[in-house]
N, C-alpha and C. Protein backbone atom coordinates (compact mmCIF):
# COMPACT_ATOMS: atom_id res chain seq x y z
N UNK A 1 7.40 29.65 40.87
CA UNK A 1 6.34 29.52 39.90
C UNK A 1 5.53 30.80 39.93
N UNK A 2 5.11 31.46 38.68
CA UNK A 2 4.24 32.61 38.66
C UNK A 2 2.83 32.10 38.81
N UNK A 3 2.34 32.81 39.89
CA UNK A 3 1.06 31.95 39.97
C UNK A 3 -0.01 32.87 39.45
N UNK A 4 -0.15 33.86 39.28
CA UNK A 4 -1.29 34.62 38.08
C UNK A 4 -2.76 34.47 38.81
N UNK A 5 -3.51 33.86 38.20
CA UNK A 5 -4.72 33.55 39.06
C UNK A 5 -4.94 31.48 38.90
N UNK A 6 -3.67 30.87 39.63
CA UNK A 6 -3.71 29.81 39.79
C UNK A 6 -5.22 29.51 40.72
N UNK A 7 -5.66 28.46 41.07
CA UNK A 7 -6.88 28.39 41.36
C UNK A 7 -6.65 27.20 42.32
N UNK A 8 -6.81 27.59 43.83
CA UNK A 8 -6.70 27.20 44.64
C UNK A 8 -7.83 26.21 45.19
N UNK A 9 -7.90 25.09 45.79
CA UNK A 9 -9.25 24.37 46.94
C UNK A 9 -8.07 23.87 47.87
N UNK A 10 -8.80 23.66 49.03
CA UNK A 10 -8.51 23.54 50.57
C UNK A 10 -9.86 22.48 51.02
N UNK A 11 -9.59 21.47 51.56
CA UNK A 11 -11.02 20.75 52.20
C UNK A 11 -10.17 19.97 52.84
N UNK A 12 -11.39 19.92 53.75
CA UNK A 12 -10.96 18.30 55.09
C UNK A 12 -12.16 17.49 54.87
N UNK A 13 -11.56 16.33 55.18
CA UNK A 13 -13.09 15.54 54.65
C UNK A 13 -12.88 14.22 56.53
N UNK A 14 -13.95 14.14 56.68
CA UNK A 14 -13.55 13.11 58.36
C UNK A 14 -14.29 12.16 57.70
N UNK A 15 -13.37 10.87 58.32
CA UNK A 15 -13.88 9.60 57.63
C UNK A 15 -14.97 8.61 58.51
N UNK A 16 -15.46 7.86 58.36
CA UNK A 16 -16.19 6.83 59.38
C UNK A 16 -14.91 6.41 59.98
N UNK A 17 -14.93 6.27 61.54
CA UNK A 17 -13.86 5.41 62.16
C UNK A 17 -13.26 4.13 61.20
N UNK A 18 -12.36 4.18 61.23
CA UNK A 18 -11.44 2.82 60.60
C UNK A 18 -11.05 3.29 59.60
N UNK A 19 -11.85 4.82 58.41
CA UNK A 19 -12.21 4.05 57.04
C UNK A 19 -11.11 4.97 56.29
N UNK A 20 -10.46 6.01 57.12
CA UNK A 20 -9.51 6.76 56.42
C UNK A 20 -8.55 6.41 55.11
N UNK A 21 -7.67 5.43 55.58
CA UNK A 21 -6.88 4.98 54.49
C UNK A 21 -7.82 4.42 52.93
N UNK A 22 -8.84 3.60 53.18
CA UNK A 22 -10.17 3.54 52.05
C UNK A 22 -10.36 5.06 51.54
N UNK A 23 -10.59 6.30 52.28
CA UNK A 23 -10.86 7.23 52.45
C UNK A 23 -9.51 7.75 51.29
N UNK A 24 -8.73 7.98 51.53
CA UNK A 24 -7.13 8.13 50.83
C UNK A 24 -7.11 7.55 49.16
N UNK A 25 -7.19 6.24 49.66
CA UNK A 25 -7.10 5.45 48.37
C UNK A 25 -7.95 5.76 47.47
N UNK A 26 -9.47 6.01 47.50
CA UNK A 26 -10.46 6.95 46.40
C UNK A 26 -10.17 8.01 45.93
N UNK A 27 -9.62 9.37 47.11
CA UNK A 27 -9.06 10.66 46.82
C UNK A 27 -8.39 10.04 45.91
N UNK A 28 -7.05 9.48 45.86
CA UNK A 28 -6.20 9.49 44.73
C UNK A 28 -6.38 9.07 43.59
N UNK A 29 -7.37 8.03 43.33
CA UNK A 29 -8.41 7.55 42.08
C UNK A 29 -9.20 8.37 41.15
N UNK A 30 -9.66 9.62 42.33
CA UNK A 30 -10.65 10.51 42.22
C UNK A 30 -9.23 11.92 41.29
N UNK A 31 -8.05 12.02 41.75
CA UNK A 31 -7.65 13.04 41.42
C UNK A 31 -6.27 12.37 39.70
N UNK A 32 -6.28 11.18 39.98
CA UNK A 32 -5.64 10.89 38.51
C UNK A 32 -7.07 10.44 37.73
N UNK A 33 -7.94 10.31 37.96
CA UNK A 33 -9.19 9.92 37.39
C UNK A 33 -9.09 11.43 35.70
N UNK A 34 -9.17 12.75 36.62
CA UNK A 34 -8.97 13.56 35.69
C UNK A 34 -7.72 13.44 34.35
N UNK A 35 -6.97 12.79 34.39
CA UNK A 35 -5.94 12.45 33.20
C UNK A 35 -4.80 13.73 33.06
N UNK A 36 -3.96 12.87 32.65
CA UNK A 36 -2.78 14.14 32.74
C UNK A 36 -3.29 15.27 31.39
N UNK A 37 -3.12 16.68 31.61
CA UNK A 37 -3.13 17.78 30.54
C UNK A 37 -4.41 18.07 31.52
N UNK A 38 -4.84 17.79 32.71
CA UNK A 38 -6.43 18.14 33.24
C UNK A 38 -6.66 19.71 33.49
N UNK A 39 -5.29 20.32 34.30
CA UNK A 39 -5.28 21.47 34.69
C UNK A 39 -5.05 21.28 35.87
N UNK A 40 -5.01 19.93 36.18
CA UNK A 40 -4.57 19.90 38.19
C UNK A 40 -2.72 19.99 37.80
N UNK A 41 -2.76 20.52 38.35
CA UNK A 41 -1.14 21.30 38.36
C UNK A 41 -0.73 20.35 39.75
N UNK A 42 -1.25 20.29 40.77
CA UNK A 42 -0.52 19.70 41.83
C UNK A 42 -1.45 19.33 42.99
N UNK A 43 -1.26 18.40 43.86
CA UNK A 43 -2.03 18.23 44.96
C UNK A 43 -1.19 17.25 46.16
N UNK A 44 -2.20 17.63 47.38
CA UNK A 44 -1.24 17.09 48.44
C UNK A 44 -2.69 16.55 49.48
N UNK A 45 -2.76 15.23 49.80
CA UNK A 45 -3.29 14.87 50.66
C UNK A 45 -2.72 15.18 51.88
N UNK A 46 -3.28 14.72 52.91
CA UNK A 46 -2.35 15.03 54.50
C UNK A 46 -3.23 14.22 55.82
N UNK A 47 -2.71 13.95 56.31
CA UNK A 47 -3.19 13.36 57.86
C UNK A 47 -2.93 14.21 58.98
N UNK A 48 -3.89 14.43 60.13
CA UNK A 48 -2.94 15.21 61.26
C UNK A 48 -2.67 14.29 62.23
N UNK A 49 -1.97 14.17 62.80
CA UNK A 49 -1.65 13.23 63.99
C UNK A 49 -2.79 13.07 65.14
N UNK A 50 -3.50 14.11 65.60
CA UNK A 50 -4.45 14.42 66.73
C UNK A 50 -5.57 13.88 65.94
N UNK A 51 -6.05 13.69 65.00
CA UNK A 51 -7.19 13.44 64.15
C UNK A 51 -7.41 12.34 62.92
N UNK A 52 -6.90 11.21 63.74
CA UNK A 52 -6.93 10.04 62.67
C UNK A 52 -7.70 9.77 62.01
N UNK A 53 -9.09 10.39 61.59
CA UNK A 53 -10.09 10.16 60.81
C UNK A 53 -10.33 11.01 60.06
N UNK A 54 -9.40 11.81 59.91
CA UNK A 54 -9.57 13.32 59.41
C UNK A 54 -8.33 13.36 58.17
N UNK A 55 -9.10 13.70 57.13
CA UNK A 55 -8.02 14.04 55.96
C UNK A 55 -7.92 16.18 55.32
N UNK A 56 -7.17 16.55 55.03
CA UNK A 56 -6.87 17.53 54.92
C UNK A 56 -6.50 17.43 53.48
N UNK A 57 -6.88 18.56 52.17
CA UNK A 57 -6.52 17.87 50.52
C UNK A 57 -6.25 19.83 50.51
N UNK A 58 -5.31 19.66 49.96
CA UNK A 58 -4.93 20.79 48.93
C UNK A 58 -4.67 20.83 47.15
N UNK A 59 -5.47 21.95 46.65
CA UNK A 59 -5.13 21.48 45.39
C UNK A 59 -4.74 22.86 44.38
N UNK A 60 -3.79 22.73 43.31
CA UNK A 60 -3.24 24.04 42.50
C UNK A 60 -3.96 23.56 41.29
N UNK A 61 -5.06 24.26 40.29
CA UNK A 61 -5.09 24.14 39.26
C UNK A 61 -4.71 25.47 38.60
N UNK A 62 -4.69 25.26 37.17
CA UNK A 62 -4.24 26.16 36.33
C UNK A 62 -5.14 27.06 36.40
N UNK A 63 -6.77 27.13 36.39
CA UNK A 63 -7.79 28.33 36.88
C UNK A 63 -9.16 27.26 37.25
N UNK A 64 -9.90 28.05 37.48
CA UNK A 64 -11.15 27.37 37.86
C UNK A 64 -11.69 26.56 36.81
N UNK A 65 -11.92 27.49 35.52
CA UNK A 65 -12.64 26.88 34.80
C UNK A 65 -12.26 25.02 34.89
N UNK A 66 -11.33 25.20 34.07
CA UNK A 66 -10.38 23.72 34.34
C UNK A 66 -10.56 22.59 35.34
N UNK A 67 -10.73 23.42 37.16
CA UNK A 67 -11.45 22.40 37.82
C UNK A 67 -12.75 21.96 38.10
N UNK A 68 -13.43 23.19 37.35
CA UNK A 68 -14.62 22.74 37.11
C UNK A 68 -15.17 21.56 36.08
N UNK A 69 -14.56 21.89 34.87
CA UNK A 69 -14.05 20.45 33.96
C UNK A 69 -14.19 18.90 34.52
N UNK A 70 -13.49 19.30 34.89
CA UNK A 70 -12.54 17.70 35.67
C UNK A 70 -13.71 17.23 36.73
N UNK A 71 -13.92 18.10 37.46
CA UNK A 71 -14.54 17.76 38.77
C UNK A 71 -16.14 17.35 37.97
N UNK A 72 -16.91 17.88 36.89
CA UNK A 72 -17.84 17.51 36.46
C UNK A 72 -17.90 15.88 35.76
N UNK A 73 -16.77 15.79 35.00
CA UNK A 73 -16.34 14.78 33.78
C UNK A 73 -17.02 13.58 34.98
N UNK A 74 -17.22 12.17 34.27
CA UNK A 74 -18.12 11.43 34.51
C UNK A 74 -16.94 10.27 35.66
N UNK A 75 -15.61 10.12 35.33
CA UNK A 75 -14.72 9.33 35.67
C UNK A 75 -14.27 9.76 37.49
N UNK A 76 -14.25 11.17 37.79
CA UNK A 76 -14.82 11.83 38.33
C UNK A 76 -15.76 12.15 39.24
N UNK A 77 -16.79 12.07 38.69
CA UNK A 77 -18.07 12.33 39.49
C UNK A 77 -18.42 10.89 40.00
N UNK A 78 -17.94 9.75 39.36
CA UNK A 78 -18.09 8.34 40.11
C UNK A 78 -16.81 8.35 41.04
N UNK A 79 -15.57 8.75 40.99
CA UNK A 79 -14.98 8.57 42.15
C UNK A 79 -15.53 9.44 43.46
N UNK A 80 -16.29 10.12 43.28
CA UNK A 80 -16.85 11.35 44.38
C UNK A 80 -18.01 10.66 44.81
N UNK A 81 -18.92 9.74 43.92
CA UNK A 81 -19.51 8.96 44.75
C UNK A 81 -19.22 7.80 45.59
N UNK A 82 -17.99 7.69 45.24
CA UNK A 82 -17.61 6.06 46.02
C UNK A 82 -17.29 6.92 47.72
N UNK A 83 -16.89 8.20 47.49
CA UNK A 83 -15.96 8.79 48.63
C UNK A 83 -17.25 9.20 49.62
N UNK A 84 -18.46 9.97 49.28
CA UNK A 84 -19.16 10.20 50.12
C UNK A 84 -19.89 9.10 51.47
N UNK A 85 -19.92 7.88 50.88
CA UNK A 85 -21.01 6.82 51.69
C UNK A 85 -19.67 6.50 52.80
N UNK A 86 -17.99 7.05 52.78
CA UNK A 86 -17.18 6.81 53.74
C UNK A 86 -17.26 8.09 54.51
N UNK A 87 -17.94 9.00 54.41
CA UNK A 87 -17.38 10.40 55.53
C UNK A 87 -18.65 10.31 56.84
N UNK A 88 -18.16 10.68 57.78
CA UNK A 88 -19.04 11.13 58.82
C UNK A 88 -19.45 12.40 59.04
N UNK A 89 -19.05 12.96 58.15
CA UNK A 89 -20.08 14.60 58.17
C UNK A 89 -19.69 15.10 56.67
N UNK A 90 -20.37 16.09 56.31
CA UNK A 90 -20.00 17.04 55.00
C UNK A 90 -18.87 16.93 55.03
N UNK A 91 -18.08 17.18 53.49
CA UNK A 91 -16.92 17.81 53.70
C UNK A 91 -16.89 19.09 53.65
N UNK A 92 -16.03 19.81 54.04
CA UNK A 92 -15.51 21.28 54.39
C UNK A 92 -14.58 21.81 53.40
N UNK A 93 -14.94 22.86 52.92
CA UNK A 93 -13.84 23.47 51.95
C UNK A 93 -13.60 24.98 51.06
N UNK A 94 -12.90 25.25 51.16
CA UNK A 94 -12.62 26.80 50.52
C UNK A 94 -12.02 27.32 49.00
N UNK A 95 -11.69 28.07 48.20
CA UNK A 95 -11.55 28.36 47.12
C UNK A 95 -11.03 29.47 47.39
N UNK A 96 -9.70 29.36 46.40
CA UNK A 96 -8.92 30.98 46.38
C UNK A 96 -8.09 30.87 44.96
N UNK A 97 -7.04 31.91 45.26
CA UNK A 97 -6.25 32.09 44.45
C UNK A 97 -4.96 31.67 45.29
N UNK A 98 -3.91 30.88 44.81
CA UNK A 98 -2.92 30.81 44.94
C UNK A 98 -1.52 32.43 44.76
N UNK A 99 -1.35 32.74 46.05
CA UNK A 99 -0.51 33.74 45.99
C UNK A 99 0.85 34.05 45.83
N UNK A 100 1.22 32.14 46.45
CA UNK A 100 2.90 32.24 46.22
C UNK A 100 2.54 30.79 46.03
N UNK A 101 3.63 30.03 44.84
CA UNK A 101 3.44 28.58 44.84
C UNK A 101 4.72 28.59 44.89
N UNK A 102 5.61 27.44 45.22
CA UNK A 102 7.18 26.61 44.85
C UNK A 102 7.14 25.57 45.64
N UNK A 103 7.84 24.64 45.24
CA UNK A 103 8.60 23.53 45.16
C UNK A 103 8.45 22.31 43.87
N UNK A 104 8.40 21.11 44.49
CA UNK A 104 8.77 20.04 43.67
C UNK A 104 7.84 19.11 44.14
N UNK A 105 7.22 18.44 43.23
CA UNK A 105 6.05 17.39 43.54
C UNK A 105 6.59 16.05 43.01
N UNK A 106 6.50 15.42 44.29
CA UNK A 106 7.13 13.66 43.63
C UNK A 106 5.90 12.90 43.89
N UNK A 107 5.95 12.21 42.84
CA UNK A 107 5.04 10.60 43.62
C UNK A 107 5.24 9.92 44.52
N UNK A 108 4.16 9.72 45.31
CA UNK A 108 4.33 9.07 47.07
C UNK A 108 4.24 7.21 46.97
């Protein structure tokens, strides 16, 4: 894939003990919430083994503007409130450009 100035986020978000999988199930509400044609090109939740309360989210949009869009839109901004009253600290997170993208994204 030519990635141009694809538009990268990176965050970990730590959940209240127990509440991870709740924690999971919103993320994914929160990221089809935006509707297909959004500009989210792709995303990948993740767990680490050492850190069961701890989620890890990667995401490819087509450029910023786009996730700025989405992430404002109202469908959106209510799934981001359901997600905060589950974390035990801020979430953490970074912004770039995507430098090399490939593979194949299936539904989990």
């Amino acid at each position: 894939m030519s990635t141009g100035n694809l538009f990268s986020v990176y965050g970990r978000m730590t959940a209240l003990p127990g509440r991870r999988d709740e924690l999971i199930a919103l993320l994914l509400q929160g990221f089809r919430a935006g509707g297909e044609g959004s500009g989210l090109i792709a995303y990948s939740i993740n767990t680490a083994f050492d850190e069961p309360d701890t989620v890890w989210l990667t995401q490819l949009w087509t450029d910023k503007e786009a996730h700025d869009v989405v992430t404002r839109s109202e469908p959106v901004a209510a799934a981001t409130r359901r997600v905060m009253p589950l974390l035990a600290q801020q979430p953490q997170g970074s912004y770039g450009h995507a430098v090399h993208a490939h593979g194949r994204v299936t539904e989990c």
